[in-house]
N, C-alpha and C. Protein backbone atom coordinates (compact mmCIF):
# COMPACT_ATOMS: atom_id res chain seq x y z
N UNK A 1 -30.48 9.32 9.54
CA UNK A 1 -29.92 8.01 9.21
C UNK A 1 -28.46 7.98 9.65
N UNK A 2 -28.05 6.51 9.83
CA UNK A 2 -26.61 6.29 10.65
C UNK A 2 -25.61 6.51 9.25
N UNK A 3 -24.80 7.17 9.18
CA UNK A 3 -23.94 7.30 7.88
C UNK A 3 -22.82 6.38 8.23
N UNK A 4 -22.50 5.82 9.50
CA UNK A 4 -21.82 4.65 9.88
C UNK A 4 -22.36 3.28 9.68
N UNK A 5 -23.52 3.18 9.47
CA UNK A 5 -24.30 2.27 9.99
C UNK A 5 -23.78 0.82 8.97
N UNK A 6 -23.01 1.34 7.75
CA UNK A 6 -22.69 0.07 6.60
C UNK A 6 -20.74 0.83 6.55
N UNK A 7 -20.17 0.50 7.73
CA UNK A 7 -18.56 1.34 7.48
C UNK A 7 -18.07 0.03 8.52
N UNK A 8 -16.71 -0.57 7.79
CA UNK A 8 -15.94 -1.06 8.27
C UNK A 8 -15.18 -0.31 8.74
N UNK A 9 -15.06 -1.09 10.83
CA UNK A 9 -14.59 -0.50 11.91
C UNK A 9 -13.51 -1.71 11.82
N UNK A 10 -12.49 -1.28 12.59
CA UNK A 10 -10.95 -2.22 12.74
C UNK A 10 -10.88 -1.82 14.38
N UNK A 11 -10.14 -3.04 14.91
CA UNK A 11 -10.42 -2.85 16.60
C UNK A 11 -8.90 -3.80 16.86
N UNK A 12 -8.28 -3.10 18.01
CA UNK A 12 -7.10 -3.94 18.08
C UNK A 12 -7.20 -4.80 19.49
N UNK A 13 -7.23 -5.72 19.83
CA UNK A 13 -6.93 -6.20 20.75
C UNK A 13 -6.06 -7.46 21.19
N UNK A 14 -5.56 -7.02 22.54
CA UNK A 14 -4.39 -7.55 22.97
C UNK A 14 -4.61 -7.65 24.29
N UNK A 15 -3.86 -8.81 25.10
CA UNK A 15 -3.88 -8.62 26.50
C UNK A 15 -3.03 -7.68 27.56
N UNK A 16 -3.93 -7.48 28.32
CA UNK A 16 -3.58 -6.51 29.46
C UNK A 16 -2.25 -6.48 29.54
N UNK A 17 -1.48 -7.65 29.34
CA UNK A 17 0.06 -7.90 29.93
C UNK A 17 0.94 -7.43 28.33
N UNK A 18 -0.01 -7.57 27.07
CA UNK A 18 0.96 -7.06 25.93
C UNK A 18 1.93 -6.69 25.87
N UNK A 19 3.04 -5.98 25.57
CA UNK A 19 3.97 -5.07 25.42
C UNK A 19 3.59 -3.88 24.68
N UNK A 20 3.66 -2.95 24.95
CA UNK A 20 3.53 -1.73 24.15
C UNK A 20 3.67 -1.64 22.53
N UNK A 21 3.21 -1.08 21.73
CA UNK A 21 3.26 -0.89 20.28
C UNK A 21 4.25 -0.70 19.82
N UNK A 22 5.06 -0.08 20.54
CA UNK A 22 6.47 0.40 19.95
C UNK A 22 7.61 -0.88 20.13
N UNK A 23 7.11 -2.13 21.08
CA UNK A 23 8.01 -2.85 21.48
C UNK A 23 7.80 -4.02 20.14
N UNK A 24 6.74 -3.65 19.34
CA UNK A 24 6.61 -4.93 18.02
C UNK A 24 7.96 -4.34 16.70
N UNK A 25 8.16 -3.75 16.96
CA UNK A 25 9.34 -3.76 15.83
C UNK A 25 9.34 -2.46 14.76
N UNK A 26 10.15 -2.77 14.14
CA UNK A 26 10.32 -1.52 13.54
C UNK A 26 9.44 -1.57 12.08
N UNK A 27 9.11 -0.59 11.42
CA UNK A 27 8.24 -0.81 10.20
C UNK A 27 8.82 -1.64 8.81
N UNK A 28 8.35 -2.44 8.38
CA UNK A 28 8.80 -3.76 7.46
C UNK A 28 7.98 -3.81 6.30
N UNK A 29 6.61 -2.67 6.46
CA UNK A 29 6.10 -3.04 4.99
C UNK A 29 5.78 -1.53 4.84
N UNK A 30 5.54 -1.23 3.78
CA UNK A 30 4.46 0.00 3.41
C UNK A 30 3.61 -0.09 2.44
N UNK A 31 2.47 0.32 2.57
CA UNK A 31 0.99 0.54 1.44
C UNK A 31 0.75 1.76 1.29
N UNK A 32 0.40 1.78 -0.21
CA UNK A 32 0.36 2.44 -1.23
C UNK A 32 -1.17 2.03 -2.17
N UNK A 33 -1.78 3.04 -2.38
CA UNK A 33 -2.45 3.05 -2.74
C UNK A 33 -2.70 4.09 -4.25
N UNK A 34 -3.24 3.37 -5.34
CA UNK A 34 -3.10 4.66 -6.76
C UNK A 34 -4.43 4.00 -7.79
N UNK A 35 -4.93 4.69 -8.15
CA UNK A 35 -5.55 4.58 -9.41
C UNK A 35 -5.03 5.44 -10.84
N UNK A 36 -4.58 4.02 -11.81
CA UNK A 36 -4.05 4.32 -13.00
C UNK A 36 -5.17 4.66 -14.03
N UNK A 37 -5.10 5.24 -15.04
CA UNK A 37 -5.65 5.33 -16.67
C UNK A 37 -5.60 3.70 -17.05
N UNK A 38 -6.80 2.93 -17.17
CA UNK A 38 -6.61 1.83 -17.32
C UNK A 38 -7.22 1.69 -18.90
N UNK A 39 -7.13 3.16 -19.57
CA UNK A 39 -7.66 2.92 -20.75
C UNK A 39 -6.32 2.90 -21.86
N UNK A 40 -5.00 3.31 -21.02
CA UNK A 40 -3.82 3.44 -21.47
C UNK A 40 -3.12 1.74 -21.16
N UNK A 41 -2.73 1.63 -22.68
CA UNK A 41 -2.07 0.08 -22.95
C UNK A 41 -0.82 0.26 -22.12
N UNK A 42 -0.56 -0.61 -21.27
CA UNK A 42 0.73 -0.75 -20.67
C UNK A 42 1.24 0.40 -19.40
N UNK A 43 -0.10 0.86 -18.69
CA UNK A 43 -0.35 1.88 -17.30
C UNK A 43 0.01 0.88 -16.22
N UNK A 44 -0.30 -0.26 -16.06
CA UNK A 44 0.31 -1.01 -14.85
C UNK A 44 1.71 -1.34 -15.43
N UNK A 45 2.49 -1.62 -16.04
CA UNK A 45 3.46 -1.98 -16.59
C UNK A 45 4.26 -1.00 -16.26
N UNK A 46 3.85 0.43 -16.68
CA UNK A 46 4.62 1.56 -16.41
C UNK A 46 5.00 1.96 -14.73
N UNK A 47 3.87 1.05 -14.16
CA UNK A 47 3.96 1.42 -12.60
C UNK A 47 4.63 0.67 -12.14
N UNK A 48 4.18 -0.72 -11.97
CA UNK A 48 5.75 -1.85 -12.07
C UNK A 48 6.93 -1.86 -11.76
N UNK A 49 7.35 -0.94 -13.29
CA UNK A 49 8.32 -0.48 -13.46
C UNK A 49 9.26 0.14 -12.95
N UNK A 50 8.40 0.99 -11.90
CA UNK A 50 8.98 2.21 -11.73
C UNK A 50 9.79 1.35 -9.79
N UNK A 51 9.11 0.40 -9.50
CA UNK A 51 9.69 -0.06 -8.17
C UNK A 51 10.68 -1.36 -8.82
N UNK A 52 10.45 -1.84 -9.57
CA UNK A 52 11.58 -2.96 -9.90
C UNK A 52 12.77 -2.33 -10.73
N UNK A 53 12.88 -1.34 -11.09
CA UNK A 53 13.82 -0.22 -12.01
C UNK A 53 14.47 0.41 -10.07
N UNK A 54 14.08 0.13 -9.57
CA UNK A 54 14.52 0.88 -8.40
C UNK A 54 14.49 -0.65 -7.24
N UNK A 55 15.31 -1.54 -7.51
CA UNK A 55 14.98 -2.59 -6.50
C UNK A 55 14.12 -2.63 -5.66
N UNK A 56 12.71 -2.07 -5.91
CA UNK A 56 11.85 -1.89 -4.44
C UNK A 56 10.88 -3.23 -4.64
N UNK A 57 10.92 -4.25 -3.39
CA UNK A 57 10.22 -5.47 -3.63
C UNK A 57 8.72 -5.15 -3.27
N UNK A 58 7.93 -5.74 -3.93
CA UNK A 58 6.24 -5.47 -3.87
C UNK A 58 6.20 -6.96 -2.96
N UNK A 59 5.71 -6.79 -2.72
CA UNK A 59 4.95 -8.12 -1.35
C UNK A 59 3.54 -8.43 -1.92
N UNK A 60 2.76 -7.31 -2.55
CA UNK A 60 1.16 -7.75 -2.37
C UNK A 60 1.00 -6.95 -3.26
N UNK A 61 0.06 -7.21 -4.23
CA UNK A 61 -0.53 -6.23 -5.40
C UNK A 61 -1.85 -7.00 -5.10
N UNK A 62 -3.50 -5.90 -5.46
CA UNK A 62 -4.35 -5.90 -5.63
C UNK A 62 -5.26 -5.04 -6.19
N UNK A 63 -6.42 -5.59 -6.93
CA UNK A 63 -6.97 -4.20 -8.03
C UNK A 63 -8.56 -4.55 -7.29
N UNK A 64 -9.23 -3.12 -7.70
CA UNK A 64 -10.60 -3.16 -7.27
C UNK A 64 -10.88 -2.21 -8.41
N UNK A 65 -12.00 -2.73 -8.87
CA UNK A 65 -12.67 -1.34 -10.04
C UNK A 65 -13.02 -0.12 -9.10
N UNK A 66 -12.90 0.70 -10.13
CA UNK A 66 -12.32 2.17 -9.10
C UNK A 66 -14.39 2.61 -9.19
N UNK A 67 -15.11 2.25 -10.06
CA UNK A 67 -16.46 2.44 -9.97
C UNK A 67 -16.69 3.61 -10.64
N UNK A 68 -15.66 4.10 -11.05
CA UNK A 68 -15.94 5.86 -11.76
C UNK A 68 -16.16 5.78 -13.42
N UNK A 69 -15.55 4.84 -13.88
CA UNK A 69 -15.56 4.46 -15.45
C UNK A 69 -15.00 3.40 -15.69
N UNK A 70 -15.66 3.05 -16.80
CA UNK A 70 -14.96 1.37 -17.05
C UNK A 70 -13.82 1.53 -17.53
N UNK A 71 -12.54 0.22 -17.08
CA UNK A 71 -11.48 0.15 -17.21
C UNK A 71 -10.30 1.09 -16.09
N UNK A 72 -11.18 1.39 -15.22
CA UNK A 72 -10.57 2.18 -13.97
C UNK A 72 -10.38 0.94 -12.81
N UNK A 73 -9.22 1.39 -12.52
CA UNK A 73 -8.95 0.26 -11.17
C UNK A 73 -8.21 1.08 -10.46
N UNK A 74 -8.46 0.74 -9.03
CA UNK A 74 -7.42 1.12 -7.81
C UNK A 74 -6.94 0.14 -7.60
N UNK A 75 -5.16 0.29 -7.25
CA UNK A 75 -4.00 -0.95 -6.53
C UNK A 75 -3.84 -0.68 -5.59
N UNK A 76 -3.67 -1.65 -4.74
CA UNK A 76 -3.30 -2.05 -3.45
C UNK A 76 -1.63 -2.25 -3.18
N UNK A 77 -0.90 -1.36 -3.55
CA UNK A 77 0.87 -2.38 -3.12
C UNK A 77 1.24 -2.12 -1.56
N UNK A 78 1.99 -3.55 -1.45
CA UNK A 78 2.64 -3.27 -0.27
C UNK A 78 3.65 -3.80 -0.57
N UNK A 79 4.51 -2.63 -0.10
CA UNK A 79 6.30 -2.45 -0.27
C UNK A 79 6.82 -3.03 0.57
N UNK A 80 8.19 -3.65 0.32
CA UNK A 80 9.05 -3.73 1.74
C UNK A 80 9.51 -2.63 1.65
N UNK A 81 10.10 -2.28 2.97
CA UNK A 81 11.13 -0.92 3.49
C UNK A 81 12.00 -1.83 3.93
N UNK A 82 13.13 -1.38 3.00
CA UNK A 82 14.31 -2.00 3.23
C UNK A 82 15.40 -0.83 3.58
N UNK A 83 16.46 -0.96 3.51
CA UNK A 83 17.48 -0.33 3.88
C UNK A 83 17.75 0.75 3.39
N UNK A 84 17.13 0.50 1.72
CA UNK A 84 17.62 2.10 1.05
C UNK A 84 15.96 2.86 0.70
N UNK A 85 16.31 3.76 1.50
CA UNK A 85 14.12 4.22 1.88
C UNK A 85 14.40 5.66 0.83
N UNK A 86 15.79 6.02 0.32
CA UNK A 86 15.68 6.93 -1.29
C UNK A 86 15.00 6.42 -2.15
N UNK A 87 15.35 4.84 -2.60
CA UNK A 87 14.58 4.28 -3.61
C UNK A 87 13.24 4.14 -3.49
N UNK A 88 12.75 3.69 -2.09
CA UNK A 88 11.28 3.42 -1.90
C UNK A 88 10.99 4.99 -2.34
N UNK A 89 11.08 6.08 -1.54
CA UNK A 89 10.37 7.16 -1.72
C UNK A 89 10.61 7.98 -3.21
N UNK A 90 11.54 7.90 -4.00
CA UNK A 90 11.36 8.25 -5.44
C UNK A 90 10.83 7.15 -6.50
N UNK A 91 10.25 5.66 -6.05
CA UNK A 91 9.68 5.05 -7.01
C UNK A 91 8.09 5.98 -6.58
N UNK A 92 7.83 5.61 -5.05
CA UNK A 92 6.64 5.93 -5.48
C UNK A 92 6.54 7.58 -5.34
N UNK A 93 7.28 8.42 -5.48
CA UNK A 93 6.91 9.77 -5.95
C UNK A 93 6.88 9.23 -7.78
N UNK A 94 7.68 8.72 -8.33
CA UNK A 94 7.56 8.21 -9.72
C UNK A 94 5.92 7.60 -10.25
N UNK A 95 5.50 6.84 -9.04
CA UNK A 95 4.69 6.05 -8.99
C UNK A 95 2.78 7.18 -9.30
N UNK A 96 3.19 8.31 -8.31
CA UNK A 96 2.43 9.17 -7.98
C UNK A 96 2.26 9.67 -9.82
N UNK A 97 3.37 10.52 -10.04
CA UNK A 97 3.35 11.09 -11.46
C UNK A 97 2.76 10.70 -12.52
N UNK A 98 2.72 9.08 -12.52
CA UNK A 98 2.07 8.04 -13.76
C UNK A 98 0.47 7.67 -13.17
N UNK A 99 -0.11 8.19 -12.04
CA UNK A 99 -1.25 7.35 -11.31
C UNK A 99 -2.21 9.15 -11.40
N UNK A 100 -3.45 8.74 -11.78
CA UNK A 100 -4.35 9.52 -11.13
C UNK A 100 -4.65 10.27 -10.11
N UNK A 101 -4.05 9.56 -8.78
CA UNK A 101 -4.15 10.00 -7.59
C UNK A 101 -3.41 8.61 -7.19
N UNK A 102 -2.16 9.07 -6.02
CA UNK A 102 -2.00 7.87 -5.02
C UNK A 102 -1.83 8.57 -3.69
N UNK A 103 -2.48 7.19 -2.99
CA UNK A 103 -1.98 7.63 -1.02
C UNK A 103 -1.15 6.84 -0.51
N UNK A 104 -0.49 7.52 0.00
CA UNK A 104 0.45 6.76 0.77
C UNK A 104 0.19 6.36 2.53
N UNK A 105 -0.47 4.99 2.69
CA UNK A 105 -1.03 4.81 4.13
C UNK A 105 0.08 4.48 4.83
N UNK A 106 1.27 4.61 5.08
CA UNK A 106 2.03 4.58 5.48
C UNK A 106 3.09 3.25 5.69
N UNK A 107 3.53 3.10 6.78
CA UNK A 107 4.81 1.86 7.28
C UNK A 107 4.25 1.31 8.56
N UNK A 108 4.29 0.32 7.98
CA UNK A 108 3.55 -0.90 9.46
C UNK A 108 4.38 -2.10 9.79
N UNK A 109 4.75 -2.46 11.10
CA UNK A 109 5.30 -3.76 11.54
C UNK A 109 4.67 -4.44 10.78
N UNK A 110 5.20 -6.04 11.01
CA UNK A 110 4.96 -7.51 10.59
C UNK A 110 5.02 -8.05 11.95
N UNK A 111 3.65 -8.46 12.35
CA UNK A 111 3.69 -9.33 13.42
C UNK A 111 3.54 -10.60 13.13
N UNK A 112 4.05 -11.35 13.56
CA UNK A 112 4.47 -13.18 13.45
C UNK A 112 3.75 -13.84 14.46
N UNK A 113 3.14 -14.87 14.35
CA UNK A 113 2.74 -15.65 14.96
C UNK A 113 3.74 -16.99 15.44
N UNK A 114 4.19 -16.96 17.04
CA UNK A 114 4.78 -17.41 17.45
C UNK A 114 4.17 -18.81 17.72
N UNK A 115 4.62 -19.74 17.13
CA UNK A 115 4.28 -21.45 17.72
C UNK A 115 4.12 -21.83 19.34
């Protein structure tokens, strides 16, 4: 059996004449990924916390039941990377400490759609 056969594939395309990857800009967001104790009162609150206690702006929060036990969720954040990348990287080492498990998928441009 195909163990691919039900897996979301991602495909980039661009024209021949594009500019290279490196010519879209420098990295503007980062995602983060964690599953909290959602049986603990005030576990997202504590996580929150830990980037607005550290000026780090969230852009995007999202939860999915984590499927392992009820009251388990995985978040979705995406950070800006701003100027001071100490704060980004000790909220979410902070972030890590209070979470079950988090990944860090890294720093990605913002591409704009030009009129």
């Amino acid at each position: 059996q195909d163990n691919m056969a039900n897996a979301t594939r991602f495909f980039e395309l661009r024209r021949a004449t594009a500019p290279p990857q490196a010519a879209i800009g420098p990295a503007e967001k980062m995602l983060v990924i964690c599953e909290i104790d959602g049986q603990k009162a005030g576990a997202l609150y504590d996580v929150l916390k830990e980037f607005a206690d550290r000026g780090v702006n969230m852009t995007r929060i999202e939860s999915r039941p984590a499927r392992t036990e009820l009251g388990a969720y995985i978040f979705f954040f995406d950070l800006d990377v701003a100027d001071n990348e100490e704060a980004l990287r000790t909220s979410v080492e902070a972030v890590a400490r209070k979470s079950k498990w988090l990944k860090d998928l890294g720093s990605f441009p913002v591409v704009r759609a030009t009129p």
